[in-house]
N, C-alpha and C. Protein backbone atom coordinates (compact mmCIF):
# COMPACT_ATOMS: atom_id res chain seq x y z
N UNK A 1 146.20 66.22 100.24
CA UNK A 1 147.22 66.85 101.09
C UNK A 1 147.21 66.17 102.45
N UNK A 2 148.51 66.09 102.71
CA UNK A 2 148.78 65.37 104.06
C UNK A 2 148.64 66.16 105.57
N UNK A 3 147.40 65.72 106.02
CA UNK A 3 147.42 66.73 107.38
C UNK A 3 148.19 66.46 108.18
N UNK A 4 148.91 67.15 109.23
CA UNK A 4 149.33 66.72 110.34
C UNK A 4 148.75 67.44 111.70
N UNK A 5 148.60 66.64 112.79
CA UNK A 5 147.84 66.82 113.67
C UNK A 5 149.03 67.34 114.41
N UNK A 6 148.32 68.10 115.69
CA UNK A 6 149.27 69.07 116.52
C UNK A 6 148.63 68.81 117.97
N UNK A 7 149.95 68.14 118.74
CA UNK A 7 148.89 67.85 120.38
C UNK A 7 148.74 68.87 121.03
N UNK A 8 148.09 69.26 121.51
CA UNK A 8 147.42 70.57 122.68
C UNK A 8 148.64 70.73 123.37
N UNK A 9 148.92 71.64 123.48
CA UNK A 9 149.86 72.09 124.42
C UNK A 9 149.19 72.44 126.19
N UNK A 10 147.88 71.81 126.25
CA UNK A 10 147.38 72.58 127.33
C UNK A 10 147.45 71.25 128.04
N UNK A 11 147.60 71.05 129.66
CA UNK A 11 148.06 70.39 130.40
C UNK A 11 146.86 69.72 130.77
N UNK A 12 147.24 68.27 130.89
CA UNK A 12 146.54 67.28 131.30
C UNK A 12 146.25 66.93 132.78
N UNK A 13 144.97 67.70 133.36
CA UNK A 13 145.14 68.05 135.12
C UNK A 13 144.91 67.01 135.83
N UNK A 14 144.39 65.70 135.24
CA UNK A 14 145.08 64.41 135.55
C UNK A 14 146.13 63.51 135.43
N UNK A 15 147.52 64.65 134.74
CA UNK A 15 148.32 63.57 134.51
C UNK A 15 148.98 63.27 135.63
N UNK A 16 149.05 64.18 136.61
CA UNK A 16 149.73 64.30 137.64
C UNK A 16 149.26 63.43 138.71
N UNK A 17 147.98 63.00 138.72
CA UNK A 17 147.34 62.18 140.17
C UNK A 17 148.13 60.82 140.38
N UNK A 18 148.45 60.01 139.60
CA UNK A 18 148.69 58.78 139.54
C UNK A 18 150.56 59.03 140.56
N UNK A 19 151.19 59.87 140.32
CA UNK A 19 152.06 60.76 141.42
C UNK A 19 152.09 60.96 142.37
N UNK A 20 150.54 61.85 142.64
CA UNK A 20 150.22 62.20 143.90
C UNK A 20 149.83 61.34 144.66
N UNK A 21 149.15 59.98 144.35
CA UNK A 21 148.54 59.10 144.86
C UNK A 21 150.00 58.26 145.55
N UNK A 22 150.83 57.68 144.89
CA UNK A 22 152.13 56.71 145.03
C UNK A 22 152.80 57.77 146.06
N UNK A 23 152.66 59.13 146.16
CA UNK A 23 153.39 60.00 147.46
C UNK A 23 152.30 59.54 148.59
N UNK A 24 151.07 59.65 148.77
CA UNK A 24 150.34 59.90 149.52
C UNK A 24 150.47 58.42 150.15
N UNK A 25 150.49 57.28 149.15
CA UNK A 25 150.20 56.01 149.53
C UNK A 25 151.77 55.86 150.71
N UNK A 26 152.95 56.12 150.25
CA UNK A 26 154.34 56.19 150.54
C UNK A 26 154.10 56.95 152.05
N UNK A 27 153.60 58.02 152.27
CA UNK A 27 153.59 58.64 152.96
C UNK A 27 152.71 57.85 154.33
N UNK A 28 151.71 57.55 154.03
CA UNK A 28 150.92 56.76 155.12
C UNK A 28 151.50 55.32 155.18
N UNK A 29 152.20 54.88 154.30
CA UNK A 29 152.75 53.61 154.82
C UNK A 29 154.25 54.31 155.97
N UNK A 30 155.21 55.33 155.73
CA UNK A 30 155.98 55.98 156.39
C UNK A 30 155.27 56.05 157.73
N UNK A 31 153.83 56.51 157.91
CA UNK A 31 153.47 57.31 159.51
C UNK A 31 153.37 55.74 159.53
N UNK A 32 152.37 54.42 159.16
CA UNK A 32 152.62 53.51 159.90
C UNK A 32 153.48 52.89 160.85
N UNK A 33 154.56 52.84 159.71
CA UNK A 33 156.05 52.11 160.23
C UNK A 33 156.26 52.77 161.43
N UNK A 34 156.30 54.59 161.61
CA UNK A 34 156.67 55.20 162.80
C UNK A 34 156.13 55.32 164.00
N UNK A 35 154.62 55.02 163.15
CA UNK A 35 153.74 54.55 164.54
C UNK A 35 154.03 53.15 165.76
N UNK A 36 154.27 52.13 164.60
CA UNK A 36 154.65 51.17 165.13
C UNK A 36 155.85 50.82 166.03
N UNK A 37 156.76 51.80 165.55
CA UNK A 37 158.21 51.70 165.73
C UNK A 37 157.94 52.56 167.72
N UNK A 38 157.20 53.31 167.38
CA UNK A 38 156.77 54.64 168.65
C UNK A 38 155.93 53.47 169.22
N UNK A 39 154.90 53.13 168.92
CA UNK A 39 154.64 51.81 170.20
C UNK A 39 155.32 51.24 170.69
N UNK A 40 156.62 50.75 170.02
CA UNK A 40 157.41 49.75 170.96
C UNK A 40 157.85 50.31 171.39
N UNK A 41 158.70 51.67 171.56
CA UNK A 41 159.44 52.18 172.36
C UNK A 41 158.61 53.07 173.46
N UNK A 42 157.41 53.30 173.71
CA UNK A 42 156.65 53.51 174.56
C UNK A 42 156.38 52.46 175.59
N UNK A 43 156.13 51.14 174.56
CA UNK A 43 155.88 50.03 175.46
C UNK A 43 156.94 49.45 176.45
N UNK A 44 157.98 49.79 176.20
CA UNK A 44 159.22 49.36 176.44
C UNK A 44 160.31 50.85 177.69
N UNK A 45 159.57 51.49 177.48
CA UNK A 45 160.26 52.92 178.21
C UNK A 45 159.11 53.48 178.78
N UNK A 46 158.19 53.73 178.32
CA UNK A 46 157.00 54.20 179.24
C UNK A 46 157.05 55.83 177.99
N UNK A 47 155.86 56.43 178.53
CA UNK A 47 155.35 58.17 177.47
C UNK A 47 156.89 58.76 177.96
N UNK A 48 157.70 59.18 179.32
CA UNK A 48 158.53 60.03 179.94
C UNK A 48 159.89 59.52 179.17
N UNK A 49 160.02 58.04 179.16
CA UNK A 49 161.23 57.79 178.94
C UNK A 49 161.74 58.21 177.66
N UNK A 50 160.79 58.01 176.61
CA UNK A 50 160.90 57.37 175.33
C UNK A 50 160.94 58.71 174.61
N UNK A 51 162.05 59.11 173.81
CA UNK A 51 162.32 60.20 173.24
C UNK A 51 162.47 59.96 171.34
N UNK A 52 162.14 61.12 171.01
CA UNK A 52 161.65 61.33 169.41
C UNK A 52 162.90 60.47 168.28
N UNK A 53 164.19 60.61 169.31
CA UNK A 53 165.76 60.07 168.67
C UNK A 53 165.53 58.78 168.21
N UNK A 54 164.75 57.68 169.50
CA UNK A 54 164.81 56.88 169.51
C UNK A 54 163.92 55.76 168.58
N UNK A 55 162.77 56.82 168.90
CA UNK A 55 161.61 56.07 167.75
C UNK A 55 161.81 56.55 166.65
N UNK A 56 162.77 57.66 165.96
CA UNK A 56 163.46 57.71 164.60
C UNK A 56 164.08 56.31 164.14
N UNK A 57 164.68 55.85 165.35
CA UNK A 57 166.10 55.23 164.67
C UNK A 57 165.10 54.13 164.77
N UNK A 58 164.22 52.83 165.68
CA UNK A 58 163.28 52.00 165.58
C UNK A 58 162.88 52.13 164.31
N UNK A 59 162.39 53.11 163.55
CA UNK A 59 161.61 53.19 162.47
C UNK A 59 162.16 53.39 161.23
N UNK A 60 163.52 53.30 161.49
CA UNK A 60 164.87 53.45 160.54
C UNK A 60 164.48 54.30 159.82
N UNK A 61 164.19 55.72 160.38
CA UNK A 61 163.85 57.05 159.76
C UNK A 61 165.08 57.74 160.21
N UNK A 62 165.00 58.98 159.70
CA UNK A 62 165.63 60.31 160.18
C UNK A 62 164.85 60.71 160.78
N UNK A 63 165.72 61.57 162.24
CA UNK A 63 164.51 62.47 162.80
C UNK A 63 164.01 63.51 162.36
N UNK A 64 164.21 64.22 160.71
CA UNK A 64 163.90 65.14 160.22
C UNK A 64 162.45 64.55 159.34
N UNK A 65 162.50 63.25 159.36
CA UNK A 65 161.28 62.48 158.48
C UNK A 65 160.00 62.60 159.78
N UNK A 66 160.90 62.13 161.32
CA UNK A 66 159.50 61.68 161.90
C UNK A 66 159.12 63.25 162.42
N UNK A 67 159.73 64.17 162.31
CA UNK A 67 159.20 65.41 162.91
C UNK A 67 158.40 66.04 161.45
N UNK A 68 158.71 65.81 160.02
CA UNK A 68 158.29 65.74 159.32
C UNK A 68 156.19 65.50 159.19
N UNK A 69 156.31 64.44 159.90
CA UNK A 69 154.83 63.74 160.24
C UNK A 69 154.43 64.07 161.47
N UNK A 70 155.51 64.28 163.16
CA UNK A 70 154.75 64.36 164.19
C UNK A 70 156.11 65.41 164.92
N UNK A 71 155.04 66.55 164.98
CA UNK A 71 156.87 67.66 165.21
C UNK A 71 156.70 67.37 166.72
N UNK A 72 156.46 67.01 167.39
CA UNK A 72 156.48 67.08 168.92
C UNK A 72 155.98 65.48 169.68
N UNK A 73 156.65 64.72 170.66
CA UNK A 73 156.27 63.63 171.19
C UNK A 73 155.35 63.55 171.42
N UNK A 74 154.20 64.39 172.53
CA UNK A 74 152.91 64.30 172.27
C UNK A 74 152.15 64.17 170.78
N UNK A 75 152.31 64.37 169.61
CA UNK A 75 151.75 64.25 168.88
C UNK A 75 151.83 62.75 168.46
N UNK A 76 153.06 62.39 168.49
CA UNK A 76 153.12 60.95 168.15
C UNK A 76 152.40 59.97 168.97
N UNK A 77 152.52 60.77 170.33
CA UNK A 77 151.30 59.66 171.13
C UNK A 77 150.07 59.52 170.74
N UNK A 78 149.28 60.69 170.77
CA UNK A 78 148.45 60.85 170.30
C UNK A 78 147.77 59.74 168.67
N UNK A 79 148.98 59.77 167.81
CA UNK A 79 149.38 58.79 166.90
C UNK A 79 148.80 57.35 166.74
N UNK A 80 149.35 57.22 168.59
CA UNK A 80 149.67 56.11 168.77
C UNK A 80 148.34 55.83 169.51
N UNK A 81 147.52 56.45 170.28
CA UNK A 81 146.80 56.38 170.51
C UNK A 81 145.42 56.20 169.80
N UNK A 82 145.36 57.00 168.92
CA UNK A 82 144.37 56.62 167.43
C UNK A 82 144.11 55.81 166.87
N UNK A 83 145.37 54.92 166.74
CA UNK A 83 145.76 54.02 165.93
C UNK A 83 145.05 52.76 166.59
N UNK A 84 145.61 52.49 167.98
CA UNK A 84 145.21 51.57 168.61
C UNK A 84 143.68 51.86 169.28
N UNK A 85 143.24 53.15 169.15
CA UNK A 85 141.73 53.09 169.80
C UNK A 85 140.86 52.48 168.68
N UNK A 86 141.03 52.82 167.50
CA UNK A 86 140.68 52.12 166.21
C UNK A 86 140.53 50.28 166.39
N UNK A 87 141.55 50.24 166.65
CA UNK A 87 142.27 48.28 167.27
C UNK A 87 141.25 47.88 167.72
N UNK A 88 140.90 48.58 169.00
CA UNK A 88 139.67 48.64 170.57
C UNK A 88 138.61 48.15 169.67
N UNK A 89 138.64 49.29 169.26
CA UNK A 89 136.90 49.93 168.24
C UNK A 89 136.47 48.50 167.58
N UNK A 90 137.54 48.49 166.74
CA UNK A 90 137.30 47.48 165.54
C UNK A 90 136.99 45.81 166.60
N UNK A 91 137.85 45.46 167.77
CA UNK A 91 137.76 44.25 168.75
C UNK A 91 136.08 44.24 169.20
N UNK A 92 135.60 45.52 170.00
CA UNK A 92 134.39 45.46 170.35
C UNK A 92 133.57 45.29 169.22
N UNK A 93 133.65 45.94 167.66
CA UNK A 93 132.85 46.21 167.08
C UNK A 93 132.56 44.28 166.69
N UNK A 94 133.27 43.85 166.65
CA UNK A 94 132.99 42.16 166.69
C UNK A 94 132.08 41.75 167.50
N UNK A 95 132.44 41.90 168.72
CA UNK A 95 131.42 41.23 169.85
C UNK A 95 129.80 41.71 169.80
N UNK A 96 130.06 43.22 169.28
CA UNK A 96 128.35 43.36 168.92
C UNK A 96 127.51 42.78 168.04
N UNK A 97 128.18 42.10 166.76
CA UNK A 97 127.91 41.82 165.63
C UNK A 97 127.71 40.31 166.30
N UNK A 98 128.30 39.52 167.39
CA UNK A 98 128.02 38.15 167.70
C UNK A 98 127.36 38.33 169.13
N UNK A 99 127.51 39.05 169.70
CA UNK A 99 126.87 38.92 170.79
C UNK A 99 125.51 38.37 171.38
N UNK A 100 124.65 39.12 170.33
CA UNK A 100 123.22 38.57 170.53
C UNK A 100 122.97 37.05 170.59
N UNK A 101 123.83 36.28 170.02
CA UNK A 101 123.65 35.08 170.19
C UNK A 101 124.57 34.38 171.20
N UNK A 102 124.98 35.71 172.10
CA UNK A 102 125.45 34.49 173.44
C UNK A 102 124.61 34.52 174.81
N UNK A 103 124.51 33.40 175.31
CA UNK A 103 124.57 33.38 176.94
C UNK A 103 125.00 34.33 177.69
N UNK A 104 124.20 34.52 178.73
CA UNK A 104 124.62 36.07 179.45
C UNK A 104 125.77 35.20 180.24
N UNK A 105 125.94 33.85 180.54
CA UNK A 105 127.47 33.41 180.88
C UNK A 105 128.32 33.59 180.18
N UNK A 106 128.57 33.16 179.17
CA UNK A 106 129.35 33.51 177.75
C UNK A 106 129.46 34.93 177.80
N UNK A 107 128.50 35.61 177.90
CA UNK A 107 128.76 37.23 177.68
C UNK A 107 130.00 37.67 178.64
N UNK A 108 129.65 37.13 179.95
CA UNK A 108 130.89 38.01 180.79
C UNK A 108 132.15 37.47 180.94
N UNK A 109 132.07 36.19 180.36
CA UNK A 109 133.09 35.82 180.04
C UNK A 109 134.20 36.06 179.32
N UNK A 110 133.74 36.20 178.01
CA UNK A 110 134.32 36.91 176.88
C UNK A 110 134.58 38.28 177.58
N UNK A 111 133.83 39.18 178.55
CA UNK A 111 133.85 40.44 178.66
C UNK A 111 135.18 40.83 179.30
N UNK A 112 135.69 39.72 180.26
CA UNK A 112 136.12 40.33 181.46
C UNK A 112 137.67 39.64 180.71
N UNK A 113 137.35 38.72 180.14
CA UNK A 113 139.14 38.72 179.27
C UNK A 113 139.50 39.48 178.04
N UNK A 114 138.13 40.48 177.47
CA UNK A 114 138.42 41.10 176.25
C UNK A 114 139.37 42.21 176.35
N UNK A 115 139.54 42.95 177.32
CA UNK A 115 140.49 43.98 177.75
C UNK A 115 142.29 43.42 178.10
N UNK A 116 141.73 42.73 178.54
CA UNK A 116 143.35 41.57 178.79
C UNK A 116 144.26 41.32 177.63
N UNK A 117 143.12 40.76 176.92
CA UNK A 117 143.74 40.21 175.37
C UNK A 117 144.00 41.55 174.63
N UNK A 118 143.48 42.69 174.47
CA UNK A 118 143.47 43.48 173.57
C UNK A 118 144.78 44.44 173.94
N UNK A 119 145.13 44.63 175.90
CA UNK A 119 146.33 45.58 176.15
C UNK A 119 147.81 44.16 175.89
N UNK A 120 147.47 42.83 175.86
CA UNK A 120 148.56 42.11 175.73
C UNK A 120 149.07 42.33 173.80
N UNK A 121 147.76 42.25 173.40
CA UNK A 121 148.43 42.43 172.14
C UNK A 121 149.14 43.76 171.84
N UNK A 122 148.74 44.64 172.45
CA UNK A 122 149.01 46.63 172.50
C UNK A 122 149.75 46.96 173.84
N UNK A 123 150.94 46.42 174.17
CA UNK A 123 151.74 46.73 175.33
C UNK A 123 151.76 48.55 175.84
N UNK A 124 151.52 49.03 174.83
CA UNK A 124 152.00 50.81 174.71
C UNK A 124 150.52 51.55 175.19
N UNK A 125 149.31 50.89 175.10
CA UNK A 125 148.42 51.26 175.27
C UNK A 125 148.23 51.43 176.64
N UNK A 126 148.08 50.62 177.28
CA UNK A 126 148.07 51.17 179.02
C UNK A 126 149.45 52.55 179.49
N UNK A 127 150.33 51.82 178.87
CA UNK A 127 151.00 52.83 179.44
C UNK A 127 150.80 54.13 178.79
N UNK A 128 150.04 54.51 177.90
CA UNK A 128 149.90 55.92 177.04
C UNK A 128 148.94 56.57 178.04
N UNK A 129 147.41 55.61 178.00
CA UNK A 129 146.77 56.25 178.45
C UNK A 129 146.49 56.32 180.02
N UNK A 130 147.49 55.73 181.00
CA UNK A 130 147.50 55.65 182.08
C UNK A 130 148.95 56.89 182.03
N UNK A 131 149.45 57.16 181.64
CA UNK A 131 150.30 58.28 181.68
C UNK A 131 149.91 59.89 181.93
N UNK A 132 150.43 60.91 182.63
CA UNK A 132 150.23 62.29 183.47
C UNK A 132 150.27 62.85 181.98
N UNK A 133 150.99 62.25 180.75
CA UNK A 133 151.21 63.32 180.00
C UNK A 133 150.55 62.94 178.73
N UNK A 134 149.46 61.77 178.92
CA UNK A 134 148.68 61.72 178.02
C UNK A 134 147.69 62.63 177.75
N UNK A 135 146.64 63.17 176.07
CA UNK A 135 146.35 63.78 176.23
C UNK A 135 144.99 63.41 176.17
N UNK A 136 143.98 64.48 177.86
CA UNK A 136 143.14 63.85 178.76
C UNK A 136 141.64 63.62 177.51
N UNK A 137 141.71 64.72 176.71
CA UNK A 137 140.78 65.02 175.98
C UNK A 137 140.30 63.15 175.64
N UNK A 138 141.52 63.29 174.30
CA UNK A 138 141.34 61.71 173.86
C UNK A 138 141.30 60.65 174.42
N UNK A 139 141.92 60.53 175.74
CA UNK A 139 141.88 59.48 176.48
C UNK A 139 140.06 59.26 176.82
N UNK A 140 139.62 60.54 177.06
CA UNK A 140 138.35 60.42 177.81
C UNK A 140 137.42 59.63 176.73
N UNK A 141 137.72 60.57 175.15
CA UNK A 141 136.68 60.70 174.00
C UNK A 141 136.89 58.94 173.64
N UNK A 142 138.37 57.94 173.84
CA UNK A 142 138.48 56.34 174.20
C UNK A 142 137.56 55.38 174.98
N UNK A 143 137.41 56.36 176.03
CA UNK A 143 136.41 55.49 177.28
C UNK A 143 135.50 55.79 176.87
N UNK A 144 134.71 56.79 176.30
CA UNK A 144 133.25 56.95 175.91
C UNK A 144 132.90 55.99 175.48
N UNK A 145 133.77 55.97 173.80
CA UNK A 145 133.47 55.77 173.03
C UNK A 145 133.10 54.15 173.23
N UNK A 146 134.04 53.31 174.32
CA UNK A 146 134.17 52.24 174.72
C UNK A 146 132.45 51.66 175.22
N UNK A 147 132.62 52.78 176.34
CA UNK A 147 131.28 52.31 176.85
C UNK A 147 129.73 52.33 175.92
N UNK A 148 130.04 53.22 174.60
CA UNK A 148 129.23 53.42 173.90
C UNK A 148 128.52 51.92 173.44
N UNK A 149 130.28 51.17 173.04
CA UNK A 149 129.81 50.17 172.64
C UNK A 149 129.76 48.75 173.50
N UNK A 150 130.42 48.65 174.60
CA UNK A 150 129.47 47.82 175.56
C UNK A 150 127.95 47.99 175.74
N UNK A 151 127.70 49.02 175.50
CA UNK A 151 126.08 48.93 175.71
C UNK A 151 125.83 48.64 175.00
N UNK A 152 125.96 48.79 173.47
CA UNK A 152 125.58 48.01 172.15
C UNK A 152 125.83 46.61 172.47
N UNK A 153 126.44 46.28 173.06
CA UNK A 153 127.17 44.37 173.26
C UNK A 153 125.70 43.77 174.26
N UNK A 154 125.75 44.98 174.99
CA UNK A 154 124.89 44.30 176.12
C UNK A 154 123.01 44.26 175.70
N UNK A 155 123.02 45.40 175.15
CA UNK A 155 121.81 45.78 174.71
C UNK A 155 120.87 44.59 174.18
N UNK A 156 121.23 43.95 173.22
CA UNK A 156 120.56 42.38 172.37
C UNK A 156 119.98 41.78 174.17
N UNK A 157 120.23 41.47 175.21
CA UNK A 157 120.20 40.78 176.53
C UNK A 157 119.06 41.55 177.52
N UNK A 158 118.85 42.69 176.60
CA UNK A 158 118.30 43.70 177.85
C UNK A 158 116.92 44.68 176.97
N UNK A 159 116.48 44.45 176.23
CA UNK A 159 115.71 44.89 174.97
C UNK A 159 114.55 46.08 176.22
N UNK A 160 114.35 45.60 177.28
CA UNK A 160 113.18 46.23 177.92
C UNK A 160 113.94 47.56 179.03
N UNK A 161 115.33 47.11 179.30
CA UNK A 161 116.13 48.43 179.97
C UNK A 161 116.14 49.58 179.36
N UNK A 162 115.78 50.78 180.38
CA UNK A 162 116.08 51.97 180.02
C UNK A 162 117.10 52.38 179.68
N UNK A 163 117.43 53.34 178.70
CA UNK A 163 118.83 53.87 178.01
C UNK A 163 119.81 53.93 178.87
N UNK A 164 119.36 55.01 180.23
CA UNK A 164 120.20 55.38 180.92
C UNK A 164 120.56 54.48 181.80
N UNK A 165 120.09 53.43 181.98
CA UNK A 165 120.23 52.24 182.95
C UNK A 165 121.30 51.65 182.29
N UNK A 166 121.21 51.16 181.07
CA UNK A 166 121.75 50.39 180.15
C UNK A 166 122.98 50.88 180.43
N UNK A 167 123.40 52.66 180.08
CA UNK A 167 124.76 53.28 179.90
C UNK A 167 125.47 52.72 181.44
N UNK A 168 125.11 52.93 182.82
CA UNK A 168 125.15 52.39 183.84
C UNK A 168 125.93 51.56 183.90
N UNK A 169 125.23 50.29 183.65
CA UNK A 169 125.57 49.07 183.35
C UNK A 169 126.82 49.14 182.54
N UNK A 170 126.57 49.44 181.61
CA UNK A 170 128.09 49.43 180.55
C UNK A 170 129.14 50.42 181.41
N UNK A 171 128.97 51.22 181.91
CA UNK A 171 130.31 51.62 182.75
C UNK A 171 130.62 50.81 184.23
N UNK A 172 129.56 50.23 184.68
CA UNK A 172 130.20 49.26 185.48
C UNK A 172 130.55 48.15 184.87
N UNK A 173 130.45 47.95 183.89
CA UNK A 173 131.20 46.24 183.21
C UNK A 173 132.56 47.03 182.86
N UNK A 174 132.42 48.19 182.26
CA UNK A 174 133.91 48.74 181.91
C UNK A 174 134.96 48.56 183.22
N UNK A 175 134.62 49.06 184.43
CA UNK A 175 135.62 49.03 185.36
C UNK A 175 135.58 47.51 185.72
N UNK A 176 134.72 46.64 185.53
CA UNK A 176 135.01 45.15 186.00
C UNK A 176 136.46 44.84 185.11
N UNK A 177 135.96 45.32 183.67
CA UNK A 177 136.82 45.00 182.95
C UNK A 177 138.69 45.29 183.00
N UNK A 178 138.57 46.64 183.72
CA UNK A 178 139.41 47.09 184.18
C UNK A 178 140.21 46.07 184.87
N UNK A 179 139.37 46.29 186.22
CA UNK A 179 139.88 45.25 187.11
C UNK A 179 140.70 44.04 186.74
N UNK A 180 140.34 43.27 185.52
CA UNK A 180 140.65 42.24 185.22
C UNK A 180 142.39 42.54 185.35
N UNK A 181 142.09 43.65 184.07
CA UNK A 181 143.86 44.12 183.33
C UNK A 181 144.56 43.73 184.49
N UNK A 182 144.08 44.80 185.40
CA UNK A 182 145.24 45.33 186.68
C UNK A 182 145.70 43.46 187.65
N UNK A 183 144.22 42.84 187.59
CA UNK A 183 144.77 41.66 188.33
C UNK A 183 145.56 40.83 187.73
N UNK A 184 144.88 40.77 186.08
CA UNK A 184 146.18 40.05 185.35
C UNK A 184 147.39 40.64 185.26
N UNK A 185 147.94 41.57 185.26
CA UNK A 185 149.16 42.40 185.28
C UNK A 185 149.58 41.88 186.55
N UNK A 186 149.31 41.93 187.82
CA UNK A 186 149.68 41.15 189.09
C UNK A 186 150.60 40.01 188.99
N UNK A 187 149.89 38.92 188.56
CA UNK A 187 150.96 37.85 187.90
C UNK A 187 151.25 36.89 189.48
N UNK A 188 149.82 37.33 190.18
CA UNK A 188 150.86 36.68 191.46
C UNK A 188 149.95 34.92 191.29
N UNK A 189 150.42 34.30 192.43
CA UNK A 189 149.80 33.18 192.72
C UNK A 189 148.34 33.04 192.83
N UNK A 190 147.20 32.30 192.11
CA UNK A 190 146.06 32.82 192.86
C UNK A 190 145.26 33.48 191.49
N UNK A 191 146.74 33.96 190.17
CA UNK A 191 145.64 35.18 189.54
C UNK A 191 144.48 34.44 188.59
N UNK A 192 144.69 33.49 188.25
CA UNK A 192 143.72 32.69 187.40
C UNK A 192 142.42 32.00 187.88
N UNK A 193 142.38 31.79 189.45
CA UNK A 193 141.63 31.65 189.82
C UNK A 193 140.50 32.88 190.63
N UNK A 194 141.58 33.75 190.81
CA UNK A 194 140.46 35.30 191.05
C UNK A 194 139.91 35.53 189.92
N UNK A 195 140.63 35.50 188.66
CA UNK A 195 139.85 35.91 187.66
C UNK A 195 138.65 34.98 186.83
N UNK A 196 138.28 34.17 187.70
CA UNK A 196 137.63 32.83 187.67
C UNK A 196 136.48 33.35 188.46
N UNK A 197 136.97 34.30 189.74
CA UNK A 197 135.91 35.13 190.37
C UNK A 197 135.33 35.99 190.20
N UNK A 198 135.76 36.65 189.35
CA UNK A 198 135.98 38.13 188.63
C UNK A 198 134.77 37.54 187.64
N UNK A 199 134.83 36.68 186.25
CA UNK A 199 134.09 36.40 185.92
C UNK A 199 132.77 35.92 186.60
N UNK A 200 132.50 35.16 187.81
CA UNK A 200 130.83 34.51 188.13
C UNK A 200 130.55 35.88 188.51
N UNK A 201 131.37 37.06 189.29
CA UNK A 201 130.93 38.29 189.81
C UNK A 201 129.98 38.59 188.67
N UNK A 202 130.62 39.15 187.22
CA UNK A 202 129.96 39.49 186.35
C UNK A 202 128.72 39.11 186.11
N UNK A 203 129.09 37.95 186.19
CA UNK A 203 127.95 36.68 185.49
C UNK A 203 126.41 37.17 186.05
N UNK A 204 126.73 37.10 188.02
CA UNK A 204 125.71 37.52 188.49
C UNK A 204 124.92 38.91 188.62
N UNK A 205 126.03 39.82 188.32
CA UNK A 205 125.36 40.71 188.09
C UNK A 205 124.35 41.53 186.81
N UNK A 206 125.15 40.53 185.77
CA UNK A 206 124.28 40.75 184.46
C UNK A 206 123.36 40.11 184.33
N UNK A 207 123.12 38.84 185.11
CA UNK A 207 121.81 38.21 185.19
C UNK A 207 120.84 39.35 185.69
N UNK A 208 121.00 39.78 186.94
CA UNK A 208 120.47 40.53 188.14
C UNK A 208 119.99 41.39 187.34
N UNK A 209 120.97 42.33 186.50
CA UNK A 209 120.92 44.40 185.67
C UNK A 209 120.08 43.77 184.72
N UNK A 210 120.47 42.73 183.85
CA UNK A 210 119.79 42.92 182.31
C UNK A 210 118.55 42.57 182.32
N UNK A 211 118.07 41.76 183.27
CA UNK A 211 116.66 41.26 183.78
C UNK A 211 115.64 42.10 183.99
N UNK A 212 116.38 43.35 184.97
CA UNK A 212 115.38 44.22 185.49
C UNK A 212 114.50 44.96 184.97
């Protein structure tokens, strides 16, 4: 006698993932694009100017898609801010991984143009977090996190400095670093060679700190 087999009628609770995954994947490639699209128009208008309409249409969304992902402009900064502190993160997280094998000349060298290079590639970034209506929390939990890892950069140079000395140090290289941005942003006559000064400043003082 000829059997015939009968398929389960009971549901396969993996048939559905391979679905959920192609939405989810769709979906984070969507916040990319809008992220990106919201950087330029930040970079380009400033946090005040730049309204939710606009970085819809940049991102050749509807504004019912990008409120969809970020219902309020602050959130998208915020977005935008993540995105690119990640950028930061991932730039420094290099220099720690090579650092140990540079010259404390080399070191401040690289140091005092690494901030330069990183807001030229990220136009939206100064202006987010130098903005009244950025939010202060994350901006701050950015700089920590920053100085966290200058001290990791610096640390390989300084093996016998105390912790808290060390942190020190890494927040005064942070505002050297600063400095740089703001003089390169200047653009006046003169700026390539201050920042020629800007660097031996460093130079000597990391000889001087990491020694001690």
């Amino acid at each position: 006698m000829r059997k015939y087999s009968q398929k389960s009628s009971v549901p396969d609770p993996g048939a559905a993932a391979p679905v959920e995954r192609v939405r989810r994947q769709r979906g984070h490639q969507r916040v990319e694009v809008l992220l990106g699209a919201a950087a330029q128009v930040f970079a380009e208008k400033g946090y005040d100017a730049a309204t939710m309409t606009e970085i819809a249409a940049r991102g050749e969304s509807s504004i019912g898609s990008l409120y969809q992902f970020f219902p309020t402009k602050p959130d998208v900064a915020q977005g935008v801010i993540a995105l690119q502190a990640d950028a930061l993160r991932q730039r420094l997280a290099a220099m720690v991984d090579a650092s140990a094998g540079w010259h404390v000349d080399e070191l401040s060298a690289r140091l005092v143009v690494a901030l330069i290079e990183f807001r030229a590639a990220h136009p939206s970034f100064a202006r987010l977090v130098d903005s009244p209506g950025a939010p202060a929390e994350q901006v701050q939990a950015v700089r920590q996190a920053m100085r966290v890892q200058l001290a990791e950069i610096l640390a390989p140079h300084a093996p016998g400095l105390a912790k808290a000395r060390l942190a020190a140090v890494a927040v005064a290289v942070q505002q050297v670093m600063k400095a740089a941005v703001t003089l390169n942003a200047e653009g006046a006559p003169g700026t390539r060679a201050a920042l020629s000064e800007l660097k031996e400043m460093l130079r000597v003082y990391l000889r001087a700190a990491l020694q001690a």
